[in-house]
Protein backbone atom coordinates (compact mmCIF):
# COMPACT_ATOMS: atom_id res chain seq x y z
CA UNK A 1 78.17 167.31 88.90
CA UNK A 2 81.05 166.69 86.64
CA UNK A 3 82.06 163.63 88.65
CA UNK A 4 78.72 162.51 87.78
CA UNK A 5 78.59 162.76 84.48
CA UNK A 6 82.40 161.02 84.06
CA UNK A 7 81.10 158.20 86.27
CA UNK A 8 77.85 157.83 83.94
CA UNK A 9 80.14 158.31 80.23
CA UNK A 10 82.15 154.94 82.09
CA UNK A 11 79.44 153.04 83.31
CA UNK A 12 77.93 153.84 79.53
CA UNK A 13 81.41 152.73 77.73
CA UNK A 14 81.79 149.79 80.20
CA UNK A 15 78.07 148.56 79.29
CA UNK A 16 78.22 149.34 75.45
CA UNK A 17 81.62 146.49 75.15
CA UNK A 18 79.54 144.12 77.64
CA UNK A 19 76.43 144.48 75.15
CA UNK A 20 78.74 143.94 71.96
CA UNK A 21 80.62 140.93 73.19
CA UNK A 22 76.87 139.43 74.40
CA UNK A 23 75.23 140.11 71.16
CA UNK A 24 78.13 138.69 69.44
CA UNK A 25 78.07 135.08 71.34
CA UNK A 26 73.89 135.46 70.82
CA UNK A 27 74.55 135.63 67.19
CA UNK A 28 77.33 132.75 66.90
CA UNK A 29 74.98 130.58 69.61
CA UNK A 30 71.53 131.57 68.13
CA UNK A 31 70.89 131.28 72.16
CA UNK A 32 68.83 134.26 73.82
CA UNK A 33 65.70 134.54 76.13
CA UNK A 34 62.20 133.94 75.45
CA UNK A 35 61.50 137.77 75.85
CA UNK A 36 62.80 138.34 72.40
CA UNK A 37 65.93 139.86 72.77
CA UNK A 38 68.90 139.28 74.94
CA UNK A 39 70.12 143.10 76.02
CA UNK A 40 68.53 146.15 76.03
CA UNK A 41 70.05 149.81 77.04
CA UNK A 42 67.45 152.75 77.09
CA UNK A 43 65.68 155.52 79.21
CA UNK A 44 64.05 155.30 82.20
CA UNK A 45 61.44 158.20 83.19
CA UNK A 46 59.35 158.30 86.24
CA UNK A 47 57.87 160.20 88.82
CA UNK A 48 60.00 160.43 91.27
CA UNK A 49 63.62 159.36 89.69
CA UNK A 50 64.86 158.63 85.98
CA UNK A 51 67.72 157.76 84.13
CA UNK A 52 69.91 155.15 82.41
CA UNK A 53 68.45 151.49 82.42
CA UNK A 54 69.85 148.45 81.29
CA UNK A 55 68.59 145.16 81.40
CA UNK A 56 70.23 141.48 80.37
CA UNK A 57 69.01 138.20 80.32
CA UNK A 58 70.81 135.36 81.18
CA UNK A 59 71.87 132.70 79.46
CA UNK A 60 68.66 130.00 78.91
CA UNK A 61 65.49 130.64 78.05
CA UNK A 62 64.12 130.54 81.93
CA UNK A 63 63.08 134.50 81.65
CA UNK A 64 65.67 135.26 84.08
CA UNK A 65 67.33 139.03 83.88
CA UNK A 66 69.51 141.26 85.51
CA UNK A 67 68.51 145.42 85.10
CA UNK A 68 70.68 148.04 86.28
CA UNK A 69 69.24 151.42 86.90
CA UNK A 70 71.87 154.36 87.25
CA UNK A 71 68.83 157.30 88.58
CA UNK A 72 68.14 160.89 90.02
CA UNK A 73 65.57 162.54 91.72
CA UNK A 74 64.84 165.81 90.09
CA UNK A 75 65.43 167.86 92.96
CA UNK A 76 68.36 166.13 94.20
CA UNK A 77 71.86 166.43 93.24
CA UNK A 78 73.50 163.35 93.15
CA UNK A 79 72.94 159.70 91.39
CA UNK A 80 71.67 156.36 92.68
CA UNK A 81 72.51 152.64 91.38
CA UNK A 82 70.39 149.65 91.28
CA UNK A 83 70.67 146.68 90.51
CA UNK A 84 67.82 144.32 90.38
CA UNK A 85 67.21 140.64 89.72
CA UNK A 86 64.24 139.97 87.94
CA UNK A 87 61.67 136.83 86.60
CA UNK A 88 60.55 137.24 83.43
CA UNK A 89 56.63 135.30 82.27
CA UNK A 90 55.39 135.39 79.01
CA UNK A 91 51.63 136.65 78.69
CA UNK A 92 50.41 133.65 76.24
CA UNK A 93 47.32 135.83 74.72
CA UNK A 94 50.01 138.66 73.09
CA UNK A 95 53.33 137.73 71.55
CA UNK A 96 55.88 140.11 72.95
CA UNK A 97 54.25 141.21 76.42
CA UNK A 98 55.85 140.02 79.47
CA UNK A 99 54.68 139.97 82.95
CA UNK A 100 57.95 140.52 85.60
CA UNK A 101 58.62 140.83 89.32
CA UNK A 102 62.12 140.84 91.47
CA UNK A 103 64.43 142.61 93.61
CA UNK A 104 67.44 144.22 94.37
CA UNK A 105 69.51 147.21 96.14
CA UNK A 106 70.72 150.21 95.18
CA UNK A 107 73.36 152.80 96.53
CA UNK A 108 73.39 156.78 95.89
CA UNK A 109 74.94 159.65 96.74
CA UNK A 110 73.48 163.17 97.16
CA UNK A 111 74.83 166.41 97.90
CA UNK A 112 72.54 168.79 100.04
CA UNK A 113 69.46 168.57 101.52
CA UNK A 114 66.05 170.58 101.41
CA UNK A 115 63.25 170.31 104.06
CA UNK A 116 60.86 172.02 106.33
CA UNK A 117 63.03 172.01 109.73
CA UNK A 118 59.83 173.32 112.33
CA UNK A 119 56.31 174.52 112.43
CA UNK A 120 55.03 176.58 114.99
CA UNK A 121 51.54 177.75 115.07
CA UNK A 122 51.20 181.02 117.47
CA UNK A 123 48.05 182.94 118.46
CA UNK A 124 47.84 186.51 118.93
CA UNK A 125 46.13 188.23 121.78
CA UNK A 126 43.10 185.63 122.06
CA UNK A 127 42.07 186.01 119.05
CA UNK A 128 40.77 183.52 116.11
CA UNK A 129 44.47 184.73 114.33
CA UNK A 130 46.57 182.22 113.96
CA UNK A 131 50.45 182.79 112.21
CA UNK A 132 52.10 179.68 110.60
CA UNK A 133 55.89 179.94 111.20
CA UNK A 134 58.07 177.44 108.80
CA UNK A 135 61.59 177.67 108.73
CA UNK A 136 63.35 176.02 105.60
CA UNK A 137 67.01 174.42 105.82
CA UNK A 138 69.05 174.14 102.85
CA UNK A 139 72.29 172.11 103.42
CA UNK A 140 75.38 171.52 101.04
CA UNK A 141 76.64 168.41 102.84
CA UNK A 142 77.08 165.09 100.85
CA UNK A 143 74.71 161.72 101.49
CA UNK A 144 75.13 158.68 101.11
CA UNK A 145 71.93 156.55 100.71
CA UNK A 146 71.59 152.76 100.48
CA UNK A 147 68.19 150.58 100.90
CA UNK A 148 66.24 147.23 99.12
CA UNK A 149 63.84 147.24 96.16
CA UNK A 150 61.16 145.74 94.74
CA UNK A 151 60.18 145.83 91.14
CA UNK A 152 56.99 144.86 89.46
CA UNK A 153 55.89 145.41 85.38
CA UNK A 154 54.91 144.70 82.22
CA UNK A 155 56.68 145.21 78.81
CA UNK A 156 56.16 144.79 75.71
CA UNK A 157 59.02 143.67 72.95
CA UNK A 158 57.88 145.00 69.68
CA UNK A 159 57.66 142.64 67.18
CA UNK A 160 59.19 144.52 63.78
CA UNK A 161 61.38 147.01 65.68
CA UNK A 162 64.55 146.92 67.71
CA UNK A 163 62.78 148.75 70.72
CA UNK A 164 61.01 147.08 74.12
CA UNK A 165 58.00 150.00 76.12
CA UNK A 166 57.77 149.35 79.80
CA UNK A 167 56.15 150.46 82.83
CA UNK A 168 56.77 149.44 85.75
CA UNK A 169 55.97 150.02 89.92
CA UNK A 170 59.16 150.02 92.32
CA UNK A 171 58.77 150.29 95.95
CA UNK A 172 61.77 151.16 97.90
CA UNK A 173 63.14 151.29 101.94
CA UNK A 174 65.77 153.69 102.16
CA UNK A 175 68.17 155.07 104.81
CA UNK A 176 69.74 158.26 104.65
CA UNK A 177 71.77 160.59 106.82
CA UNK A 178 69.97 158.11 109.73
CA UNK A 179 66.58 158.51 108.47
CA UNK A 180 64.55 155.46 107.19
CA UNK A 181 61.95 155.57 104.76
CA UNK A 182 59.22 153.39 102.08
CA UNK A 183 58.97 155.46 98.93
CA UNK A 184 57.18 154.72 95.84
CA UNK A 185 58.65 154.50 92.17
CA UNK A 186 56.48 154.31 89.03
CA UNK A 187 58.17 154.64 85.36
CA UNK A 188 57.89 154.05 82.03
CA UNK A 189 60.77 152.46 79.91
CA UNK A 190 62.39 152.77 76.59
CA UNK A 191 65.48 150.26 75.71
CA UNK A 192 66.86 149.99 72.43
CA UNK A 193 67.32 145.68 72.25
CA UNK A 194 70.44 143.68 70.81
């Protein structure tokens, strides 16, 4: 868990000089996006993972913007990073709401495992009695996990404050340990903009 947290403090140091050179040349260019902003850095929370987000548009005003996500599940122990390409459209009817879609990867780590291993079902002397035999398996092994995303939302920049609300839906296919699976994301977003 340590590891974790030193790789998050660098990935957080790292991101804060990136964001102060960027909103330096936005200020001597008077360039940024038609979202509103250029960078934000905030808080992701979901149902199934949250974490650090940060999201950048590039240069032009053609709504185009990179977002990395550094995550964890709540049960897990371990991190995941994603990085996503997204395409940013400007809802006409309200100033500051954007409509977005894209898609990217992400890579994670996780150490142990929890699941249900086997279910019996047995049935005692011919009768109606039925016993429901689970047996759980707890593991301490380290995972690595990779897969492709998709991301689809809506934010909202707000017009007198420094501060962009999101939500968003992102699907996921995921392998790990040799198991593949489609899971389902859904979060809402906080970023503080530059």
């Amino acid at each position: 868990m340590k590891r974790i947290s030193s790789l998050l403090l660098v990935v957080v140091l790292l991101c804060s000089t990136t964001l102060a050179s960027a909103q330096s040349k936005k200020k001597s260019s008077g360039g940024g996006s038609s979202s509103g902003y250029s960078t934000g850095i905030g808080l992701r929370g979901g149902g199934y993972s949250s974490g650090l987000t940060i999201k950048h548009f590039l240069s032009g005003k053609n709504g185009v913007a990179l977002e990395a996500l550094v995550t964890t599940e709540y049960k897990a122990r371990g991190a995941r990073l994603t990085l996503l390409g997204e395409k940013h459209k400007a809802i006409s009817d309200v100033k500051g709401l954007q409509f977005y879609y894209g898609a990217g990867f992400h890579l994670g780590a996780y150490q142990g495992r929890y699941y249900f291993d086997d279910v019996r079902y047995y049935r005692y002397h011919k009768k109606d009695s039925y016993v429901v035999y689970r047996r759980y398996v707890a593991d301490d092994a380290t995972y690595v996990a990779f897969g492709a995303d998709l991301i689809l939302g809506l934010e909202y920049k707000m017009e007198d404050l420094p501060f962009v609300v999101g939500v968003d839906y992102k699907p996921y296919f995921e392998v790990f340990n040799g198991y593949t699976g489609f899971y389902n994301d859904a979060a809402v977003s906080l970023r503080f903009t530059f």
